[in-house]
C-alpha atoms as a PDB file:
ATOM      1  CA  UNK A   1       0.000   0.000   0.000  1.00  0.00           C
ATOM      2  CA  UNK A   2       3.097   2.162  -0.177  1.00  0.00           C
ATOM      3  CA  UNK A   3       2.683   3.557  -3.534  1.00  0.00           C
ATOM      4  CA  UNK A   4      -0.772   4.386  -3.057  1.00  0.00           C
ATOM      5  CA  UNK A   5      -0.350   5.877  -0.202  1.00  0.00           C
ATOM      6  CA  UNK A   6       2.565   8.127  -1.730  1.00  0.00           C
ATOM      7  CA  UNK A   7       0.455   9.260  -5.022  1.00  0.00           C
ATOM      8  CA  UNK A   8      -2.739   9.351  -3.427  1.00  0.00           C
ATOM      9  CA  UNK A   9      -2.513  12.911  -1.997  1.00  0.00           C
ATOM     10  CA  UNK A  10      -0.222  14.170  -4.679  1.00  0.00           C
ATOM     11  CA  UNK A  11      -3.111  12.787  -7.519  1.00  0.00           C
ATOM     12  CA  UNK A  12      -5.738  14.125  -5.422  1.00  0.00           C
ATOM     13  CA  UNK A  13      -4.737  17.685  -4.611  1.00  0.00           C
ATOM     14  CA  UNK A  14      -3.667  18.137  -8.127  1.00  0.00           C
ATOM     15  CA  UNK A  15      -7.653  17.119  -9.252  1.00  0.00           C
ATOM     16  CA  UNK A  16      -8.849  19.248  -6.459  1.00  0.00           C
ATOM     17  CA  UNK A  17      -6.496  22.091  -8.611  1.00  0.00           C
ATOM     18  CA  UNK A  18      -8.081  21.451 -11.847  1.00  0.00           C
ATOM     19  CA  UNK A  19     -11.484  21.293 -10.188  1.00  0.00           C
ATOM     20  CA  UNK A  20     -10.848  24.767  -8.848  1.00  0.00           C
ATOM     21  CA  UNK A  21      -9.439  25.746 -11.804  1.00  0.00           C
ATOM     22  CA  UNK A  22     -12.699  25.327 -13.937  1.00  0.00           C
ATOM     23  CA  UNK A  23     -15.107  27.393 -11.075  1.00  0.00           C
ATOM     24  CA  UNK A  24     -16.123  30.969 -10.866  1.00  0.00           C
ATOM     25  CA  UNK A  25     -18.217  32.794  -8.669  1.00  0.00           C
ATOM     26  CA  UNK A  26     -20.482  32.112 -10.631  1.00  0.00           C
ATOM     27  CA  UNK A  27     -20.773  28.561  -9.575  1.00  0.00           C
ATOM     28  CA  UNK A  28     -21.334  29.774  -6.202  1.00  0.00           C
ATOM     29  CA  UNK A  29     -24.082  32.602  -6.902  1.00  0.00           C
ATOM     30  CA  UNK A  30     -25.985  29.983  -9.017  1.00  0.00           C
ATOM     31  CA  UNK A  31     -26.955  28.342  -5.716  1.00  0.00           C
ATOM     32  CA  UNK A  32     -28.616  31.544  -4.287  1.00  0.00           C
ATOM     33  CA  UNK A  33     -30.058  32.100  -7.759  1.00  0.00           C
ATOM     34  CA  UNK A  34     -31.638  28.787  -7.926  1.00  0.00           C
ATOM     35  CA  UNK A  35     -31.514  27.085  -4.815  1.00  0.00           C
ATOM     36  CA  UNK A  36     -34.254  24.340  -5.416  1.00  0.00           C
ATOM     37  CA  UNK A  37     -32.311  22.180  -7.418  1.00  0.00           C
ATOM     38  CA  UNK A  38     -29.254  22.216  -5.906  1.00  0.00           C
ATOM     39  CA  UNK A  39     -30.623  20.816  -2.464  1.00  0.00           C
ATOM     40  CA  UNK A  40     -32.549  18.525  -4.144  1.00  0.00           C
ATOM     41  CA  UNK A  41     -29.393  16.812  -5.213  1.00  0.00           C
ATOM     42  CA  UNK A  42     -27.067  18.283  -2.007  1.00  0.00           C
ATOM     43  CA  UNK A  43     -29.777  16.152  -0.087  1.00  0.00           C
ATOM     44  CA  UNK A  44     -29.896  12.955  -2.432  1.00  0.00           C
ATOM     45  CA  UNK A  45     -25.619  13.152  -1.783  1.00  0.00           C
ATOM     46  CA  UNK A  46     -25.252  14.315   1.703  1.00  0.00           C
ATOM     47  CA  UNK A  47     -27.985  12.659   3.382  1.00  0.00           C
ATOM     48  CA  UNK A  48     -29.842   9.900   1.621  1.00  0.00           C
ATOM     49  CA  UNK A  49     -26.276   8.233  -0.260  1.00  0.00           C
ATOM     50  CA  UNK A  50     -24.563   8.183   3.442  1.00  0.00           C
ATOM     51  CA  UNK A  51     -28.175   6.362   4.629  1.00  0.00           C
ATOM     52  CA  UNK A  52     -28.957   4.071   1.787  1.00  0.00           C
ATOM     53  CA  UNK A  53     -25.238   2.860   2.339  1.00  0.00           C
ATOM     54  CA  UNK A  54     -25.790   2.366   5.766  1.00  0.00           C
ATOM     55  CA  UNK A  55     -29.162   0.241   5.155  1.00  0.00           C
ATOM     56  CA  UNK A  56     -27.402  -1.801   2.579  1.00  0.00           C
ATOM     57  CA  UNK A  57     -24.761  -2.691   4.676  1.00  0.00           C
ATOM     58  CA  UNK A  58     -26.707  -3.824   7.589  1.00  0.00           C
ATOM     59  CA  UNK A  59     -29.282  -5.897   4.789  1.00  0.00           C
ATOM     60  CA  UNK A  60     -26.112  -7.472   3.217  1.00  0.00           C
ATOM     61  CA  UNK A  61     -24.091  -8.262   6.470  1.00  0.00           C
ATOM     62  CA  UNK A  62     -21.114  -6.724   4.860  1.00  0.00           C
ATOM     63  CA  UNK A  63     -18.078  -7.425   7.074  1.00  0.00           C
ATOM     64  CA  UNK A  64     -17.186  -5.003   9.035  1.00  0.00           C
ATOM     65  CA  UNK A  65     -13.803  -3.517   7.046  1.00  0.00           C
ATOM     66  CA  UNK A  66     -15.843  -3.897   3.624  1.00  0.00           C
ATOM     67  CA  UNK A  67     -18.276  -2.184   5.472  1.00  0.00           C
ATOM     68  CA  UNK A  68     -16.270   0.908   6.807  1.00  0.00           C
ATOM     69  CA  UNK A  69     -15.053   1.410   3.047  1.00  0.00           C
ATOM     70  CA  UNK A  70     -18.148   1.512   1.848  1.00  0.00           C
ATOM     71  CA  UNK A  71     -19.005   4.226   3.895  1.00  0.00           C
ATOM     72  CA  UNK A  72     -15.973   6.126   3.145  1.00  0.00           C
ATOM     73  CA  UNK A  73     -17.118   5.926  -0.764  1.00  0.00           C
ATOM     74  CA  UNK A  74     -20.685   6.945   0.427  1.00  0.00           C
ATOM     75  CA  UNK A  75     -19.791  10.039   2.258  1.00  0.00           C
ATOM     76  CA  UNK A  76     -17.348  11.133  -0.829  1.00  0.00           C
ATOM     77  CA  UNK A  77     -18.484  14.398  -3.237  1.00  0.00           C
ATOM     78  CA  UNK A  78     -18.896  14.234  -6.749  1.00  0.00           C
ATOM     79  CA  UNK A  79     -15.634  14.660  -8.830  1.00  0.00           C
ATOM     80  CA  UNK A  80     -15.170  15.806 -12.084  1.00  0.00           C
ATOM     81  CA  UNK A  81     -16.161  12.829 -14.143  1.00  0.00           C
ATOM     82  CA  UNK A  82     -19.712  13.487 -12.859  1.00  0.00           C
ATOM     83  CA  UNK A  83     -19.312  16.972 -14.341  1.00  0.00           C
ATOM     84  CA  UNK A  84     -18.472  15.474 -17.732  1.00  0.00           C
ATOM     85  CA  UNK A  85     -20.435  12.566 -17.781  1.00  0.00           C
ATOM     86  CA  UNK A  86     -23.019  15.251 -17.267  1.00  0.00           C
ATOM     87  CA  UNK A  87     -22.556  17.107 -20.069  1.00  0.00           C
ATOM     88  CA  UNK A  88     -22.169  14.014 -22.589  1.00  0.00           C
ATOM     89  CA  UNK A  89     -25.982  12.920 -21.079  1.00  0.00           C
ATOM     90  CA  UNK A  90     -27.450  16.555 -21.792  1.00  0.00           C
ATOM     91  CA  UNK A  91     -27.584  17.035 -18.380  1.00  0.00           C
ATOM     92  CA  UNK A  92     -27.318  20.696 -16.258  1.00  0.00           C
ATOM     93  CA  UNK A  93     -23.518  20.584 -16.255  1.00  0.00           C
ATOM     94  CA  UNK A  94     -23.819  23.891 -14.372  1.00  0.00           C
ATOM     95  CA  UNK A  95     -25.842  22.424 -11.534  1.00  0.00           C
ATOM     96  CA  UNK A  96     -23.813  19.148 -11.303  1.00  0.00           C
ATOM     97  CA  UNK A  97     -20.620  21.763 -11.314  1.00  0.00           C
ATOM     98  CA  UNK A  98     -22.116  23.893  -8.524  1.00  0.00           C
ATOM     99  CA  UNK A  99     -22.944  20.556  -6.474  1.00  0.00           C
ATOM    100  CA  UNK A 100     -19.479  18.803  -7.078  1.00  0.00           C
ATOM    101  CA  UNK A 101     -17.934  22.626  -5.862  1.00  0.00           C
ATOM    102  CA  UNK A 102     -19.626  22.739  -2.795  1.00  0.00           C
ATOM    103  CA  UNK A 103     -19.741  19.310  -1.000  1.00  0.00           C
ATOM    104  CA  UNK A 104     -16.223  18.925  -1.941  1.00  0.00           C
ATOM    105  CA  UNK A 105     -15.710  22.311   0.076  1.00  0.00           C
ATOM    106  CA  UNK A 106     -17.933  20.451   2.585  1.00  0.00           C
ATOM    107  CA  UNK A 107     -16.349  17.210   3.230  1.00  0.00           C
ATOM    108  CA  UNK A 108     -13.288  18.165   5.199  1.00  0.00           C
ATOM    109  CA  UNK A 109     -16.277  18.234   8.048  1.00  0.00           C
ATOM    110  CA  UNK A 110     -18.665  15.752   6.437  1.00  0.00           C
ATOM    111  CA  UNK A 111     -16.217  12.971   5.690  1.00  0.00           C
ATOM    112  CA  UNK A 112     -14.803  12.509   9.022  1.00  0.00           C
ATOM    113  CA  UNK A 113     -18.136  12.682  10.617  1.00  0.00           C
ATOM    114  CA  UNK A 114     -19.460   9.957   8.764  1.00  0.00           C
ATOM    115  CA  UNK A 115     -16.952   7.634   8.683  1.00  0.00           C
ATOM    116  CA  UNK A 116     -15.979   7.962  12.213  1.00  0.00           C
ATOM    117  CA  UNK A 117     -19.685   7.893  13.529  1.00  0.00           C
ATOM    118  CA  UNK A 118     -20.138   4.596  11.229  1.00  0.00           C
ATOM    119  CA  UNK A 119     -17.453   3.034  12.654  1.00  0.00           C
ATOM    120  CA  UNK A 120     -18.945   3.956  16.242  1.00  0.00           C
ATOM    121  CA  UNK A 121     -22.203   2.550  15.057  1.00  0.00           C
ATOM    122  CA  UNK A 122     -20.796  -0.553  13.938  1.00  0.00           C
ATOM    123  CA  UNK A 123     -18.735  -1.174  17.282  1.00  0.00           C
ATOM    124  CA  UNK A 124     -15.490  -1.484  15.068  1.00  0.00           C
ATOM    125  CA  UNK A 125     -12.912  -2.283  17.134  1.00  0.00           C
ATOM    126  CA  UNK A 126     -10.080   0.595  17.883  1.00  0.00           C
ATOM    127  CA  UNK A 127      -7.002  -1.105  16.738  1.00  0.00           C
ATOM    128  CA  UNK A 128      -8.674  -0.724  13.243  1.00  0.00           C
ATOM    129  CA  UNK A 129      -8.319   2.745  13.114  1.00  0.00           C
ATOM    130  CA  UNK A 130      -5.101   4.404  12.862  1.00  0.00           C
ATOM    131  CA  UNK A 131      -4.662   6.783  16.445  1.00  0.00           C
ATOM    132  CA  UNK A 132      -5.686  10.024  14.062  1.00  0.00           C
ATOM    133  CA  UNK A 133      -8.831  12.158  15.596  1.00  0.00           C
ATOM    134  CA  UNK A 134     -11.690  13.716  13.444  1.00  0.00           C
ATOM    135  CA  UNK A 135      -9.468  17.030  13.359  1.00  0.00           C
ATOM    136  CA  UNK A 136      -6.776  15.432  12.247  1.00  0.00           C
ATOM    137  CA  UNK A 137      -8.270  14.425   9.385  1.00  0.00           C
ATOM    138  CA  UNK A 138     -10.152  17.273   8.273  1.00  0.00           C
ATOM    139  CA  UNK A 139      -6.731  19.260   8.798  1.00  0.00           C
ATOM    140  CA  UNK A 140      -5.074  16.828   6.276  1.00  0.00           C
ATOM    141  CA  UNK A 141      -8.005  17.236   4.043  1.00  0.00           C
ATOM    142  CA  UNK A 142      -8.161  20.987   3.989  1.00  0.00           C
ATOM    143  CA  UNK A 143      -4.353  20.782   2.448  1.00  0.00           C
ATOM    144  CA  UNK A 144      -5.378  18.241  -0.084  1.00  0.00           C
ATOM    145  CA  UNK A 145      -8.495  19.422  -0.654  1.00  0.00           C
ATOM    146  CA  UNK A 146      -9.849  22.640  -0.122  1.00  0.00           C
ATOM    147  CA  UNK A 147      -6.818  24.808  -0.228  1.00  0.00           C
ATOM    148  CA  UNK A 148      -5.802  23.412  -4.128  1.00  0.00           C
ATOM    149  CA  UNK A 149      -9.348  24.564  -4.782  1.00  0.00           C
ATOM    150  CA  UNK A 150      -8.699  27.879  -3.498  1.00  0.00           C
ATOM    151  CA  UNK A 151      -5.574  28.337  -5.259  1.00  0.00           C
ATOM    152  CA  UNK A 152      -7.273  27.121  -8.534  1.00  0.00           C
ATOM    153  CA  UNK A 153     -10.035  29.311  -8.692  1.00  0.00           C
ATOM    154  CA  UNK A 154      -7.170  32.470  -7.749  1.00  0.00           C
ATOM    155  CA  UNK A 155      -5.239  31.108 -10.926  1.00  0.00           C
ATOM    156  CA  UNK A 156      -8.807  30.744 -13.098  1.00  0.00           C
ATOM    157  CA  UNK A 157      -9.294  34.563 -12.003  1.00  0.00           C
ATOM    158  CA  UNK A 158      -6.240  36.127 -13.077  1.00  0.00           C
ATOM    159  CA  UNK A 159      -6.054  33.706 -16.124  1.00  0.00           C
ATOM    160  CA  UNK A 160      -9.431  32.990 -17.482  1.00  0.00           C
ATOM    161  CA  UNK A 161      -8.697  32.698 -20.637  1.00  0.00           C
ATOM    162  CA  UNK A 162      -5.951  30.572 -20.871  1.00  0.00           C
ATOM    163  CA  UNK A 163      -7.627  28.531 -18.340  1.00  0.00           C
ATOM    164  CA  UNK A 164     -10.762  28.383 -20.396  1.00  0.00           C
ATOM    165  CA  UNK A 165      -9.319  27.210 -23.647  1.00  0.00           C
ATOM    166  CA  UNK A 166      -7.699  24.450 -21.609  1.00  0.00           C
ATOM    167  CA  UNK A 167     -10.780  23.202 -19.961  1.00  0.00           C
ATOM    168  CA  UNK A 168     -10.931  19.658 -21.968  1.00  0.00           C
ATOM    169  CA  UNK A 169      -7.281  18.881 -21.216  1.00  0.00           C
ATOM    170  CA  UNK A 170      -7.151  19.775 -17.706  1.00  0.00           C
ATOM    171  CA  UNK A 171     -10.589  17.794 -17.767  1.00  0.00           C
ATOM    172  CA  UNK A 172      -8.447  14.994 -19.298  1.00  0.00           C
ATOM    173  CA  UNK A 173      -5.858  14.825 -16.668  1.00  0.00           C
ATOM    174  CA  UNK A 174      -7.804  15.098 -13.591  1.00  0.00           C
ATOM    175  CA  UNK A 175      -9.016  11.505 -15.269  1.00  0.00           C
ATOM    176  CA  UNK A 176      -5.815  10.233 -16.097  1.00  0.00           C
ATOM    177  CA  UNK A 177      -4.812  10.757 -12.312  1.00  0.00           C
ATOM    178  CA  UNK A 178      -7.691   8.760 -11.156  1.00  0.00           C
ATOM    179  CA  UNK A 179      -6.859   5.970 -12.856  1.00  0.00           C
ATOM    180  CA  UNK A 180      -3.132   6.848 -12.370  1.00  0.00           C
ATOM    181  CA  UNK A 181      -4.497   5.911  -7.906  1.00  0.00           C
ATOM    182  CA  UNK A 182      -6.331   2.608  -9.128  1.00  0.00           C
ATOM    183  CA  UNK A 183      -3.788   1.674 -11.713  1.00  0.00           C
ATOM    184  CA  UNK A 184      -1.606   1.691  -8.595  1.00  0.00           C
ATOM    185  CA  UNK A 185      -4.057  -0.289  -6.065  1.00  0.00           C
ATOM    186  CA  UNK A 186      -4.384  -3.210  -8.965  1.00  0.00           C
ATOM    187  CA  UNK A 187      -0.442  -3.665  -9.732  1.00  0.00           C
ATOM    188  CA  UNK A 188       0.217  -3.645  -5.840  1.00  0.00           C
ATOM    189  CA  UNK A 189      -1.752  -5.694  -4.542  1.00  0.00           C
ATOM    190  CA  UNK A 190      -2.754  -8.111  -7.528  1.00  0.00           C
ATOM    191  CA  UNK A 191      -2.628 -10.820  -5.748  1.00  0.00           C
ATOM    192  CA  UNK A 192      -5.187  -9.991  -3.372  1.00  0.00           C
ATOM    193  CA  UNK A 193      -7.441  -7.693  -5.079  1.00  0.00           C
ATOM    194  CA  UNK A 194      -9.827 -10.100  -6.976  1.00  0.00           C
ATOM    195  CA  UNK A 195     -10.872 -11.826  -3.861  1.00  0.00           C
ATOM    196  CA  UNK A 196     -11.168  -8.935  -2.105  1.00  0.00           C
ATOM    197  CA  UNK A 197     -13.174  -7.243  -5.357  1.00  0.00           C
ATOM    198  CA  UNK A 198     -15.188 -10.496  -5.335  1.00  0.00           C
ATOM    199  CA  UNK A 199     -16.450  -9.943  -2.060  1.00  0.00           C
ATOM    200  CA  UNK A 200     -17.079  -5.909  -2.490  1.00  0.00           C
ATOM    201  CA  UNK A 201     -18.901  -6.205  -5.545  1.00  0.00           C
ATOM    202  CA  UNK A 202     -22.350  -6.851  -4.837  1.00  0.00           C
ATOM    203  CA  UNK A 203     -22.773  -3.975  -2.603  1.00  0.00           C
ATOM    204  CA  UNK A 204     -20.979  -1.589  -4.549  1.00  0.00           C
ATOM    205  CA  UNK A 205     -22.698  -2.697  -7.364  1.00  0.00           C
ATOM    206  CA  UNK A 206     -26.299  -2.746  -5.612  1.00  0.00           C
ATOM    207  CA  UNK A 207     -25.566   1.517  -3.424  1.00  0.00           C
ATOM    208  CA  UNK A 208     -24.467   2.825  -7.073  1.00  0.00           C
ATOM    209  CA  UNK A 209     -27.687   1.275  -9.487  1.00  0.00           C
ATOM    210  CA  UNK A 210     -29.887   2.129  -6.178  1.00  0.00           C
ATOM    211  CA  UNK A 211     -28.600   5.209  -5.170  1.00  0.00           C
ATOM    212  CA  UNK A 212     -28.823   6.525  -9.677  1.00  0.00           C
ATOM    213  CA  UNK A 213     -32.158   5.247  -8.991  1.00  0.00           C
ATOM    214  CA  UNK A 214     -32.570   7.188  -6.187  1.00  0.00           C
ATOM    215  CA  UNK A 215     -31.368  10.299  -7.425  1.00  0.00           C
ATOM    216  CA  UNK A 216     -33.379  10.287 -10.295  1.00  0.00           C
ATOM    217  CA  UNK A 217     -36.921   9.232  -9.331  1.00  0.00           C
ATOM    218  CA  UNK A 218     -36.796  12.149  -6.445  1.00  0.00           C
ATOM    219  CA  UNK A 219     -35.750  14.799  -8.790  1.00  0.00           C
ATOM    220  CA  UNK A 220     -38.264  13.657 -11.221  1.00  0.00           C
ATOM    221  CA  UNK A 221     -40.754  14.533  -8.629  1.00  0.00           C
ATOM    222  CA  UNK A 222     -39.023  17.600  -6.668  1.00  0.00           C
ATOM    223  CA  UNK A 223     -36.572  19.221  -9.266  1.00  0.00           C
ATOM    224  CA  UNK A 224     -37.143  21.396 -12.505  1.00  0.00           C
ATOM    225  CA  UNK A 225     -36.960  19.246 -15.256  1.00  0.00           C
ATOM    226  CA  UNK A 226     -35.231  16.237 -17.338  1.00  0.00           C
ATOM    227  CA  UNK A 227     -31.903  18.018 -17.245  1.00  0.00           C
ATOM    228  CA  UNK A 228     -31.881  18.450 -13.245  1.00  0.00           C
ATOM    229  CA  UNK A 229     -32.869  14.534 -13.390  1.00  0.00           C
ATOM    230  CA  UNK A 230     -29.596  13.106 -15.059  1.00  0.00           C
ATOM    231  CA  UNK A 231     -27.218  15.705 -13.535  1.00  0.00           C
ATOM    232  CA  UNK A 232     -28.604  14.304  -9.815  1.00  0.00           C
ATOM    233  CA  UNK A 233     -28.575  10.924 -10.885  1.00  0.00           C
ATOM    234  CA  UNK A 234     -24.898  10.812 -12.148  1.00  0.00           C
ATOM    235  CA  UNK A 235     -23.618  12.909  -9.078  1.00  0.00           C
ATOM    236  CA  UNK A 236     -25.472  10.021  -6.045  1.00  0.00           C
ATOM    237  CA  UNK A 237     -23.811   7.709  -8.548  1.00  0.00           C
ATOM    238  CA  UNK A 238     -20.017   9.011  -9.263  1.00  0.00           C
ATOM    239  CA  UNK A 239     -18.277   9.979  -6.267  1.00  0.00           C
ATOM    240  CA  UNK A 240     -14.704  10.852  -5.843  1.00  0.00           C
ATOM    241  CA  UNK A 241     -12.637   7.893  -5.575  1.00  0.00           C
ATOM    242  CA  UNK A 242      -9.507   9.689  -5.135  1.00  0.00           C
ATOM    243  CA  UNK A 243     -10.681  11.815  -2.302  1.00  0.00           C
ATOM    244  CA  UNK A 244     -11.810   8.205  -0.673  1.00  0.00           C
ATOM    245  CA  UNK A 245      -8.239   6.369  -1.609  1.00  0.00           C
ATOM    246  CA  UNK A 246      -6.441   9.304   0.319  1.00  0.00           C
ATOM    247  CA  UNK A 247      -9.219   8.831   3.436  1.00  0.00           C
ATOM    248  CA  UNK A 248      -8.894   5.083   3.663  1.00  0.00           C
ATOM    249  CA  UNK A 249      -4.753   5.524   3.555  1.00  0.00           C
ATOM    250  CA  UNK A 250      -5.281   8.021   6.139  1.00  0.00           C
ATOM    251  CA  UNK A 251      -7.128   6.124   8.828  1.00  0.00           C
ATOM    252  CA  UNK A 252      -6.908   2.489   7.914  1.00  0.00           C
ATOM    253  CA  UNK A 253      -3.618   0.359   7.500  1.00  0.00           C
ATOM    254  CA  UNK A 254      -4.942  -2.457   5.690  1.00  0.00           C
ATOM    255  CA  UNK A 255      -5.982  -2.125   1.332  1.00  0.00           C
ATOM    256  CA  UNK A 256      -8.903  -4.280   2.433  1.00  0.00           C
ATOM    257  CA  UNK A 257     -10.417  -0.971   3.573  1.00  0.00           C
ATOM    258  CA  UNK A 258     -10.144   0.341  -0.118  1.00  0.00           C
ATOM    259  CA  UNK A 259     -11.282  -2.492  -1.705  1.00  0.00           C
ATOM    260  CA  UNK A 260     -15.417  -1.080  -2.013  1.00  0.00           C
ATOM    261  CA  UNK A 261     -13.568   2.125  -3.063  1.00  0.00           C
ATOM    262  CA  UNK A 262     -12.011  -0.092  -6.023  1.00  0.00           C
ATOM    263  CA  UNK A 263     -14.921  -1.660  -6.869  1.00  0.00           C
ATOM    264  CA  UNK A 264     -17.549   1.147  -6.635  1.00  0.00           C
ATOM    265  CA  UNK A 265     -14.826   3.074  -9.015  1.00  0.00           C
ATOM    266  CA  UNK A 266     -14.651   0.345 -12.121  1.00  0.00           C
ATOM    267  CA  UNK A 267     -18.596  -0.372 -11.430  1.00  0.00           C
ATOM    268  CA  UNK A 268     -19.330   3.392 -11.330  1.00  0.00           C
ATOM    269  CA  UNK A 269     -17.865   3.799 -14.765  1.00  0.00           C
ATOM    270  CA  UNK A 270     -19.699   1.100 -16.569  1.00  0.00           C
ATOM    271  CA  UNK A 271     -23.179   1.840 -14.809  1.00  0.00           C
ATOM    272  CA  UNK A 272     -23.094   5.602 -15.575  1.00  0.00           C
ATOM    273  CA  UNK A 273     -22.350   5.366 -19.391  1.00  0.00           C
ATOM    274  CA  UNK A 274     -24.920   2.969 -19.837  1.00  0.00           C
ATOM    275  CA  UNK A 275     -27.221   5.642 -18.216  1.00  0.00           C
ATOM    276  CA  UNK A 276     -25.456   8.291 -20.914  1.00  0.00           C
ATOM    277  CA  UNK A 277     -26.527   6.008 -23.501  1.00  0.00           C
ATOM    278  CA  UNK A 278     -30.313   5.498 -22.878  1.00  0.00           C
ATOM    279  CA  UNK A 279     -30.715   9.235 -22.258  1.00  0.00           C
ATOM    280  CA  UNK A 280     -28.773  10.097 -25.240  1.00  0.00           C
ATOM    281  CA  UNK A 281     -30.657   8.185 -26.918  1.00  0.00           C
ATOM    282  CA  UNK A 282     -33.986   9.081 -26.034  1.00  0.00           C
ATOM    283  CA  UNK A 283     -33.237  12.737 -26.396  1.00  0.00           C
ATOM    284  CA  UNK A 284     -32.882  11.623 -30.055  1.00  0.00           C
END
């Protein structure tokens, strides 16, 4: 888990850079402009994804260390593949940008919370966790986080149109580092990581097709219209498995930890561009 843990941070504060990067105030002012949507899906992410998890866990008797990195996943923000994925469906990229601004701004409190207070409520044991408080970790995810956003939306203002006309590519790279993280997982700990896959994949599988569900059927009754619908739907089902790689290294000694991280990341990925392709193709 060496390597991971090395590039994890690096990978992840660089996407955080590029995320901040492609934001202007605009992003932020939409929210007071137009506030109904974006709780709509801030709820569907925050609240129901962290509880749905939860349930399925419980329903699925997930072992206890599956179970803990399944959490972590759940309580993750929206990264930018949601925001492109977004705009390939026809979705409101500008909502789905907003949302995957905001609760990443968010998690350095929301994060810990969750996955500390699931580990409470599932009576793991204390030796699992590494001796690092609540604080600790939020401190260590301001620097990775929130402070690369920061500096990305200073460089976006005093060079927006250099920034602009680089959009795709800097799009392109915060990808490329993703897989750069799970690239890394697979090659060091092949031997290990189909069992431990094996065993993760039915609930990963099961919170991301319930949780797209999810998102979906309550903005179809609460949100604007068909465009609202897929941008929630692909941000309760693409969360940020870099920011959740860097979480699990940062608490937890063991990759089994990461495992429903690795698994929720290649199912994500297949799940949500089937959902491009039926919406695609019944705008046509």
């Amino acid at each position: 888990m060496e390597i991971v843990t090395k590039i994890a941070p690096i990978c992840l504060a660089l996407i955080m850079l590029g995320l901040g990067m492609g934001l202007t105030s605009e992003d932020f002012k939409r929210v007071i402009k137009k506030p109904k949507d974006f709780f709509i899906g801030f709820i569907c992410q925050m609240i129901l994804l962290p509880i749905i998890a939860f349930i399925l866990i419980k329903l699925l008797n997930t072992p206890t260390e599956l179970a803990l990195g399944v959490m972590i996943i759940a309580a993750a923000p929206g990264g930018v593949t949601s925001n492109v994925l977004t705009k390939f469906a026809n979705g409101d990229v500008a909502l789905s940008v907003s949302l995957t601004a905001i609760i990443s701004l968010i998690t350095i409190i929301s994060v810990p919370f969750i996955v500390f207070k699931s580990a409470d409520l599932l009576q793991a044991s204390n030796n699992i966790l590494n001796d690092i408080s609540m604080i600790g970790i939020s401190l260590k995810m301001f620097f990775v986080v929130t402070l690369p956003v920061i500096i990305g939306m200073i460089i976006r203002k005093f060079a927006s149109n250099f920034i602009q006309s680089k959009t795709l590519i800097i799009q392109r790279i915060s990808v490329i580092l993703f897989i750069i993280v799970f690239a890394a997982i697979w090659i060091e700990e092949w031997d290990n990581i189909i069992s431990f896959i094996t065993r993760a994949g039915t609930i990963a599988l099961t919170l991301n097709i319930v949780m797209m569900f999810i998102g979906y059927y309550v903005a179809k009754i609460f949100a604007s219209g068909v465009e609202q619908r897929r941008c929630i739907s692909l941000e309760c089902g693409l969360q940020n498995g870099t920011l959740a790689v860097f979480v699990s290294t940062q608490i937890f000694d063991e990759l089994v930890y990461m495992v429903p991280t690795a698994a929720y990341a290649l199912i994500m990925f297949v799940t949500s561009l089937v959902f491009v392709f039926i919406v695609r193709r019944n705008t046509h």
